[in-house]
Protein backbone atom coordinates (compact mmCIF):
# COMPACT_ATOMS: atom_id res chain seq x y z
CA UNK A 1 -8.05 -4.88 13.09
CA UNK A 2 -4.91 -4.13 14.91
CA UNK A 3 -2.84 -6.81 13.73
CA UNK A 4 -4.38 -5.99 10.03
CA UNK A 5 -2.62 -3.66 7.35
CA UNK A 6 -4.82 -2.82 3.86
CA UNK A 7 -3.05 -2.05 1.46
CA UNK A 8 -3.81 -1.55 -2.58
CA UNK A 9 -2.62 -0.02 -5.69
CA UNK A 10 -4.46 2.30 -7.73
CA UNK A 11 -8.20 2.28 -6.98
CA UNK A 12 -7.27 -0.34 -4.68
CA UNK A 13 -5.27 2.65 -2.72
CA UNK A 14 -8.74 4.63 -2.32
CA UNK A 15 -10.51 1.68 -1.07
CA UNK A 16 -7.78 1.21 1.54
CA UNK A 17 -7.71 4.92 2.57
CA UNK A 18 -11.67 5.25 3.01
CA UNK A 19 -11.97 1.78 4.30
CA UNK A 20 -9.49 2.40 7.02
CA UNK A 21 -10.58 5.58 7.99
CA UNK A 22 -14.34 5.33 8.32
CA UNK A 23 -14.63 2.31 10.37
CA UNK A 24 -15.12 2.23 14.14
CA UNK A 25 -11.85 0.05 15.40
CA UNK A 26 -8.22 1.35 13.20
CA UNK A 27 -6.35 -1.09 11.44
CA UNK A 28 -2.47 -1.16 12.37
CA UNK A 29 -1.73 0.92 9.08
CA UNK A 30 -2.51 1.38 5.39
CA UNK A 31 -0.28 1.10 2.76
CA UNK A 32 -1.84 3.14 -0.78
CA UNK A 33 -0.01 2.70 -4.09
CA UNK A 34 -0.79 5.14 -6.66
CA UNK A 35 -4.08 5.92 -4.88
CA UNK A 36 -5.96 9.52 -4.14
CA UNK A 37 -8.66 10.71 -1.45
CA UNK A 38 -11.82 10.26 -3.76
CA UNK A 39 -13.83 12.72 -2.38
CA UNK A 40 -12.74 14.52 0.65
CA UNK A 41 -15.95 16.78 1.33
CA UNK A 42 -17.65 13.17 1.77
CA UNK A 43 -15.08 11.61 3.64
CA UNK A 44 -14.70 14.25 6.33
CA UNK A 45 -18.06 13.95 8.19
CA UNK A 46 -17.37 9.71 8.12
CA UNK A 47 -13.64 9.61 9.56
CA UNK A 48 -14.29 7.29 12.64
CA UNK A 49 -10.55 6.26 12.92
CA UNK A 50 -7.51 7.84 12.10
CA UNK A 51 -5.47 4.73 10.92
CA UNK A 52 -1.74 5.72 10.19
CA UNK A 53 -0.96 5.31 6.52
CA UNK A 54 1.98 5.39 4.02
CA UNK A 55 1.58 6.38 0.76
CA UNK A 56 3.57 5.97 -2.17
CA UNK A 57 3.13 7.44 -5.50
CA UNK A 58 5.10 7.69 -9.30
CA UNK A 59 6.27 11.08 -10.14
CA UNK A 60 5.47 10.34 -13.70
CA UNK A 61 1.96 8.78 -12.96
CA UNK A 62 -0.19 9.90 -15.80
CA UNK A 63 -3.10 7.57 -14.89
CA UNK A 64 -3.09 9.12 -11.45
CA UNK A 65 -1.14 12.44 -11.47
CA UNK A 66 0.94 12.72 -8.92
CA UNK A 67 -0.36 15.83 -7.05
CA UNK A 68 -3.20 13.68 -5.76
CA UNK A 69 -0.08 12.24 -3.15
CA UNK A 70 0.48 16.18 -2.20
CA UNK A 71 -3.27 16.65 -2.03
CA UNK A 72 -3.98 13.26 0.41
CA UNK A 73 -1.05 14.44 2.29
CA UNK A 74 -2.89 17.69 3.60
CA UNK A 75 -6.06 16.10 3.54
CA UNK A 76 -4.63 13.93 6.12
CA UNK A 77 -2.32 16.36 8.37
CA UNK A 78 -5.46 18.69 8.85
CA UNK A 79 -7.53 16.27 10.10
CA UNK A 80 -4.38 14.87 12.49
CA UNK A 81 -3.95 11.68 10.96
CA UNK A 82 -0.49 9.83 10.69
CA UNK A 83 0.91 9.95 7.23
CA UNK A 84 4.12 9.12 5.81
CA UNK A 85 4.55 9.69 2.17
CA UNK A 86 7.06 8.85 -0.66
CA UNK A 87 7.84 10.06 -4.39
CA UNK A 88 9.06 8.16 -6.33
CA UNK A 89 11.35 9.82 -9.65
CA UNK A 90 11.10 8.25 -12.91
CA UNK A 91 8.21 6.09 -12.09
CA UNK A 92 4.66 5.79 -13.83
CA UNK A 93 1.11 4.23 -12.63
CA UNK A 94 3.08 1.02 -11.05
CA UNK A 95 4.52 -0.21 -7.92
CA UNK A 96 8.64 -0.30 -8.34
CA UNK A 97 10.90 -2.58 -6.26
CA UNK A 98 12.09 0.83 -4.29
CA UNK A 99 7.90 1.41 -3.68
CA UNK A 100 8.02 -2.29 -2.57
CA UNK A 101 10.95 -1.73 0.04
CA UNK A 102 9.94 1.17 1.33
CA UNK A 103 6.68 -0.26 1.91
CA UNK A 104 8.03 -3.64 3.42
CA UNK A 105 9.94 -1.87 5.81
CA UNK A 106 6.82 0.47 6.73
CA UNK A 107 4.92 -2.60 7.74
CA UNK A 108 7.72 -4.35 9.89
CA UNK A 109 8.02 -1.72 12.04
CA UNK A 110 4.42 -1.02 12.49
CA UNK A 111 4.24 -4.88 13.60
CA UNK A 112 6.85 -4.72 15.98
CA UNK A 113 6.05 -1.83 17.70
């Protein structure tokens, strides 16, 4: 799992986030596109890993509002798991070229370290 990132977009991103925090042995990161914690009262008592994650979201997501980044975000800090997040202005429920950057250059440096 260590040389693995998940990534996914959407309900995709949720997968990815519950996946990679309730098994035993972390992945190197997550990358989450448009995504949200599904249910955090559920998710709590399963965290087994604290995989470091980026996640990336559309200011102007209407499909998944983008509060759901904000909400993940604290989700994550409180239970001391590594999160970097990005908004991204004048961007709906899909992945832009700056979302694809940003996440291109997450992964590189998580694989080099």
């Amino acid at each position: 799992n260590s040389q693995i990132c998940i990534s996914g977009f959407s309900q995709g991103s949720m997968l990815s986030i519950n996946l990679g925090l309730t098994l035993k042995e972390k992945f190197n990161c997550i990358v989450g596109f448009s995504g949200k914690i599904i249910n955090k009262e559920s998710l709590f008592p399963r965290i087994k890993s604290k995989t470091k994650m980026l996640l990336i979201h559309g200011e102007q997501d209407e499909i998944v509002p983008s509060h759901y980044l904000l909400e993940a975000k604290d989700f994550l800090l409180r239970n001391k798991i590594e999160v970097e997040t990005h908004m991204i202005s004048d961007c709906d429920h899909h992945i832009p070229i700056k979302a694809s950057s940003i996440a291109l250059n997450y992964i590189k440096k998580n694989f080099l370290i």
